[in-house]
Protein backbone atom coordinates (compact mmCIF):
# COMPACT_ATOMS: atom_id res chain seq x y z
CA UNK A 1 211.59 -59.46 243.80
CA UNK A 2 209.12 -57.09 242.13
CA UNK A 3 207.60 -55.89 244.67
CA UNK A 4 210.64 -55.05 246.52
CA UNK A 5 212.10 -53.35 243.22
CA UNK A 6 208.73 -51.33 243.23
CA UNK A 7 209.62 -50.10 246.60
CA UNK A 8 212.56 -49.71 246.36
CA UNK A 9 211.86 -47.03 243.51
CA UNK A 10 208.55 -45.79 245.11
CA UNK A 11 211.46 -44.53 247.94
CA UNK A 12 213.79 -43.08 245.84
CA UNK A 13 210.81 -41.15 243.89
CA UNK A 14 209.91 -39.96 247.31
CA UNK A 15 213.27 -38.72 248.82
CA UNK A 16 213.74 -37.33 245.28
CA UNK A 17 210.22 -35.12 245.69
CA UNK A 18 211.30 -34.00 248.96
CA UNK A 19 214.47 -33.02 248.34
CA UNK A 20 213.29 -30.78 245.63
CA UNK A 21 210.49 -29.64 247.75
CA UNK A 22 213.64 -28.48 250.63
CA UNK A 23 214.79 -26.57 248.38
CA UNK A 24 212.07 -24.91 247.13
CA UNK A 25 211.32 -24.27 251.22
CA UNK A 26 214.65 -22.70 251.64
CA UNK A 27 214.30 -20.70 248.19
CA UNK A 28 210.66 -19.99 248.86
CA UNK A 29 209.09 -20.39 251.77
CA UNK A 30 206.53 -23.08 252.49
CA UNK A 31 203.99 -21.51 249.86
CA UNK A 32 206.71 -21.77 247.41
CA UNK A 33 206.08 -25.77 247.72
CA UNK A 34 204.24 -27.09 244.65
CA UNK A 35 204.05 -30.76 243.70
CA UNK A 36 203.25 -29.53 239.99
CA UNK A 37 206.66 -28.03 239.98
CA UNK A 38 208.42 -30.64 241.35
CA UNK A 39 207.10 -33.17 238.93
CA UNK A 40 208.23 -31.17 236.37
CA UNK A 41 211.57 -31.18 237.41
CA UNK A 42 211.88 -34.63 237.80
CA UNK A 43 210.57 -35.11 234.43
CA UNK A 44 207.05 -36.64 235.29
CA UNK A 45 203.51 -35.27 235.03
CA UNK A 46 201.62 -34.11 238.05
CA UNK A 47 199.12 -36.85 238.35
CA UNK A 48 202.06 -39.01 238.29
CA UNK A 49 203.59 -37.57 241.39
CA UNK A 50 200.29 -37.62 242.73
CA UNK A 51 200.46 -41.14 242.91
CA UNK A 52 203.51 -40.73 246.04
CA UNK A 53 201.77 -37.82 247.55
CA UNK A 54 198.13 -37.21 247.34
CA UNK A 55 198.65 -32.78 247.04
CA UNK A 56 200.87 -30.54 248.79
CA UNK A 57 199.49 -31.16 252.53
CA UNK A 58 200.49 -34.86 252.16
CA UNK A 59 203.61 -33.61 250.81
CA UNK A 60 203.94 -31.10 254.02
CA UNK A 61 203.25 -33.67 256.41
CA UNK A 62 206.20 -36.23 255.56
CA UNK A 63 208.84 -32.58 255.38
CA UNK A 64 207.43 -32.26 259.06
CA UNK A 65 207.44 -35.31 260.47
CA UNK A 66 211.32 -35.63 259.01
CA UNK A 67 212.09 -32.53 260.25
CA UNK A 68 211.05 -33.32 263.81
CA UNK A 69 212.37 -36.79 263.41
CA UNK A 70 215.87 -34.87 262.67
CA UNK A 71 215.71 -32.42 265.62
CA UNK A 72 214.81 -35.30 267.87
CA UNK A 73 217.51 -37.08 267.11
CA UNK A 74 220.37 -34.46 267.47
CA UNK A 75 218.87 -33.22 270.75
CA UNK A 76 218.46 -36.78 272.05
CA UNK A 77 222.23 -37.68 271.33
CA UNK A 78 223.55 -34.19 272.93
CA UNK A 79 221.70 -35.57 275.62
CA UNK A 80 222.93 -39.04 275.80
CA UNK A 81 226.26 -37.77 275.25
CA UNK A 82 226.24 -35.84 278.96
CA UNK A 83 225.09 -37.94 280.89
CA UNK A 84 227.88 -37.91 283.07
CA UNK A 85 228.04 -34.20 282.96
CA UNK A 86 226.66 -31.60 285.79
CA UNK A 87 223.16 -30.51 285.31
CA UNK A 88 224.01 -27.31 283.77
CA UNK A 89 226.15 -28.80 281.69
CA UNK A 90 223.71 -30.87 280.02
CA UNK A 91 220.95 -28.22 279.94
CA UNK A 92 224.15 -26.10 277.48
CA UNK A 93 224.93 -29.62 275.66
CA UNK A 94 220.88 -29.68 274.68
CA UNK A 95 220.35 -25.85 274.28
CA UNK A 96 223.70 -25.98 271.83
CA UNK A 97 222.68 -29.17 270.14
CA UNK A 98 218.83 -27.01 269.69
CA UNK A 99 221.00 -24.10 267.98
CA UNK A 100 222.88 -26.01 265.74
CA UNK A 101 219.97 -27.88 264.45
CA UNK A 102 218.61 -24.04 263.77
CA UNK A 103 221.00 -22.59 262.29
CA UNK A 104 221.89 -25.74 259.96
CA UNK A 105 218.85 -25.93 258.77
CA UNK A 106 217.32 -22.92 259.08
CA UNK A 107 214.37 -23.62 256.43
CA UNK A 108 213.26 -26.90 257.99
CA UNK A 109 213.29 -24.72 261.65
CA UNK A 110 211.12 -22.31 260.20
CA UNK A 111 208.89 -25.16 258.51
CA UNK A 112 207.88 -26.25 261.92
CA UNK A 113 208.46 -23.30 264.03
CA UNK A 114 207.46 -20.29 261.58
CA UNK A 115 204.25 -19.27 260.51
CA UNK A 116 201.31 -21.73 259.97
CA UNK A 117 200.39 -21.94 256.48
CA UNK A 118 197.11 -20.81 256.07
CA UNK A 119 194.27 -23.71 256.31
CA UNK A 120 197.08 -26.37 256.90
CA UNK A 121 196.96 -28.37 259.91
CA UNK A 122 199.69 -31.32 260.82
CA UNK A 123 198.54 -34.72 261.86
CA UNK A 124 197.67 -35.69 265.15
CA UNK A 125 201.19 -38.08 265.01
CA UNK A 126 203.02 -35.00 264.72
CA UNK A 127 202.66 -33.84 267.77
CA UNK A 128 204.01 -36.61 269.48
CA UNK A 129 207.01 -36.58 267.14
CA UNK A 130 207.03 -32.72 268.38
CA UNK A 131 207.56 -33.94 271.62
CA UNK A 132 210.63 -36.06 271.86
CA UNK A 133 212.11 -32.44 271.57
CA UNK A 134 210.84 -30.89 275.00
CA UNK A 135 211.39 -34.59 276.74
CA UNK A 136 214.73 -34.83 275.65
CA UNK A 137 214.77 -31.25 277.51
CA UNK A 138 212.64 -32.68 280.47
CA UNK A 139 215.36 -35.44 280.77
CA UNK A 140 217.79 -32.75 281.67
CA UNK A 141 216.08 -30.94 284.21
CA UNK A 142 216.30 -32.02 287.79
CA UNK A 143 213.09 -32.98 289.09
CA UNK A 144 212.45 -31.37 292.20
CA UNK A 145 209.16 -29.11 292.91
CA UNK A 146 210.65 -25.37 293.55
CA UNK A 147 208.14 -22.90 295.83
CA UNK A 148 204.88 -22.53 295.16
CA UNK A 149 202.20 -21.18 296.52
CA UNK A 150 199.93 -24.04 295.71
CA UNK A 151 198.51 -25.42 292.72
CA UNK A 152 197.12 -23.23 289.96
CA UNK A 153 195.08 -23.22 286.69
CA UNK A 154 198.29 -23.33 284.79
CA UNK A 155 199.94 -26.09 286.75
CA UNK A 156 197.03 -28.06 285.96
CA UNK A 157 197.10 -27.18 282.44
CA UNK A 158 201.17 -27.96 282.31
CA UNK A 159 200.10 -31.49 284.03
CA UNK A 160 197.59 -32.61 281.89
CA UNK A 161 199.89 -31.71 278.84
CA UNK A 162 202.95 -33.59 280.43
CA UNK A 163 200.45 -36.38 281.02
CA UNK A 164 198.64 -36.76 277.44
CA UNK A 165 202.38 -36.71 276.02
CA UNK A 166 203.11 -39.61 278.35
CA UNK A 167 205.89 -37.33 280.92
CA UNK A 168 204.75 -39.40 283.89
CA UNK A 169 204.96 -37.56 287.12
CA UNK A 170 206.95 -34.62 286.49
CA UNK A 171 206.60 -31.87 289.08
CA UNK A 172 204.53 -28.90 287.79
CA UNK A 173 207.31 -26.62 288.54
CA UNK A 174 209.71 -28.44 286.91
CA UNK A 175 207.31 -28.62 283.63
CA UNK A 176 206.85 -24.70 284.07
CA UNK A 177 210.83 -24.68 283.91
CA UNK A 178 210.74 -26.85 280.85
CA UNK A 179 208.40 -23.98 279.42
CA UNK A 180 209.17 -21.34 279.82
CA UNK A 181 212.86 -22.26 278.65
CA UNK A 182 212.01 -23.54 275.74
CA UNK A 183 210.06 -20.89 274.26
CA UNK A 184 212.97 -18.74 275.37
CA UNK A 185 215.33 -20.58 273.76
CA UNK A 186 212.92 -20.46 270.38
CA UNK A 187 212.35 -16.88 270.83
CA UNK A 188 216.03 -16.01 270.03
CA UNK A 189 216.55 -18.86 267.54
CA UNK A 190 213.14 -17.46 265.74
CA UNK A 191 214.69 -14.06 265.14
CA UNK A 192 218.15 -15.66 264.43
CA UNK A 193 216.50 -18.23 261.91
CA UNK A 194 215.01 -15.18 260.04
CA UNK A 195 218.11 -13.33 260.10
CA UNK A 196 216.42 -10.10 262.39
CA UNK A 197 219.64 -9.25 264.48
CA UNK A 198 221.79 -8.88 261.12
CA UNK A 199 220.71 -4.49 261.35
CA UNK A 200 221.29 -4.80 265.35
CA UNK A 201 224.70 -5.87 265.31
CA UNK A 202 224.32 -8.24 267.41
CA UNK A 203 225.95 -11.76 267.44
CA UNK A 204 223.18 -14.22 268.05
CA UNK A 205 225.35 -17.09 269.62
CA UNK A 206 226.17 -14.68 272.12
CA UNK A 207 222.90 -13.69 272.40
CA UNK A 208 221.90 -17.21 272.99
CA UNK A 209 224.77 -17.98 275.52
CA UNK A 210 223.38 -15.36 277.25
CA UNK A 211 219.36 -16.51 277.39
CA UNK A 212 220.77 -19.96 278.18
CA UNK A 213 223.16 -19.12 281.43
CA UNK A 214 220.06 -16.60 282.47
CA UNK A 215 218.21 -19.99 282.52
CA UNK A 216 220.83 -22.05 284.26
CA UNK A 217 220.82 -19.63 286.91
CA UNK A 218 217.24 -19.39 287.28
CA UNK A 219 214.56 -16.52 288.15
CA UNK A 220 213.48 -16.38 292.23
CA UNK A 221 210.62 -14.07 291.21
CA UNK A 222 209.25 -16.32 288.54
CA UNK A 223 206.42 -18.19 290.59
CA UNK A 224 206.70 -21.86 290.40
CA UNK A 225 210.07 -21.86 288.51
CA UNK A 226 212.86 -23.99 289.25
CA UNK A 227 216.80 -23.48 288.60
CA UNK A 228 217.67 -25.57 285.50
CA UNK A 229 220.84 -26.04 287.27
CA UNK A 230 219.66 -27.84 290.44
CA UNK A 231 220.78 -27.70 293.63
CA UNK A 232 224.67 -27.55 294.03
């Protein structure tokens, strides 16, 4: 019983850290994040707090793999949720389940999408947590090789990433697809995120509704590429 009460309030000390640490993301930016500071909000001393996370990195680490963990999850359900729907329908249900995410949480976006902090680097089981992200977008692609005019540097690349990350045999065309929209689809949730169309004028959703029917219908002169929406 008292180990499970010790647990139970080395958790709550935890999600309280973190929570503090979100918002001194959102207010600050990811150098803003200081365990020293967030002890002393919650009333401890540092070394204390040092006992849940070992510095700042540690700290880092758990905001990113919860982050990812979050993103994963609201992708994945968009995507369950369609099954029954067209292909280009499914490819808007995970695009618009991608935005909302964003835009929600616009910090935690930037936390794993924005700038690296400076000597920080994320553990290896990050990147795999990374990836349920682009598979749940893999999952909506049909998987049928478009024209190519035979296999290149970069389709080897794309199939030795789709294999380390477990993909199976997914056509290199359709992982160029997969790609290319995806950093797309970042590229106008990036400038959204960090509010850079507010002096254009323009409305990002629309923006966004735009990139993502451009990928539905699909580019002929892009080599390799396939047509998110499939045949039909």
């Amino acid at each position: 019983m008292v180990n499970v009460r010790r647990e139970r309030y080395r958790e709550e000390t935890k999600s309280e850290a973190k929570r503090i640490a979100l918002e001194q993301l959102a207010d600050q930016g990811i150098a803003g994040i200081s365990v020293n500071a967030i002890a002393k909000r919650m009333g401890v001393t540092g070394p204390a707090l040092y006992r849940y996370f070992k510095g700042r990195d540690e700290l880092l680490n758990d905001l990113i793999r919860d982050a990812w963990h979050d993103l994963a999850v609201a992708v994945e359900a968009a995507v369950a949720a369609s099954t029954d729907a067209s292909p280009p329908d499914r490819v808007r249900a995970f695009a618009g389940a991608f935005r909302t995410w964003a835009v929600t949480e616009p910090h935690r976006y930037l936390l794993l999408f924005g700038t690296p902090l400076p000597g920080y680097h994320a553990p290896e089981d990050t990147v795999l947590l990374a990836h349920r992200t682009m598979s749940a977008l893999l999952g909506v692609l049909p998987h049928e090789d478009g024209a190519a005019a035979g296999p290149s540097t970069l389709d080897d690349q794309l199939v030795a990433w789709a294999g380390s990350r477990g993909e199976g045999n997914v056509p290199p065309a359709v992982l160029l697809t997969a790609m290319r929209a995806f950093t797309r689809l970042h590229g106008v949730l990036s400038l959204e995120v960090s509010g850079q169309f507010g002096p254009m004028g323009v409305d990002p959703a629309l923006l966004y509704r735009a990139e993502v029917e451009s990928l539905i219908l699909g580019d002929s002169e892009a080599r390799g590429s396939t047509r998110l929406s499939g045949p039909g």
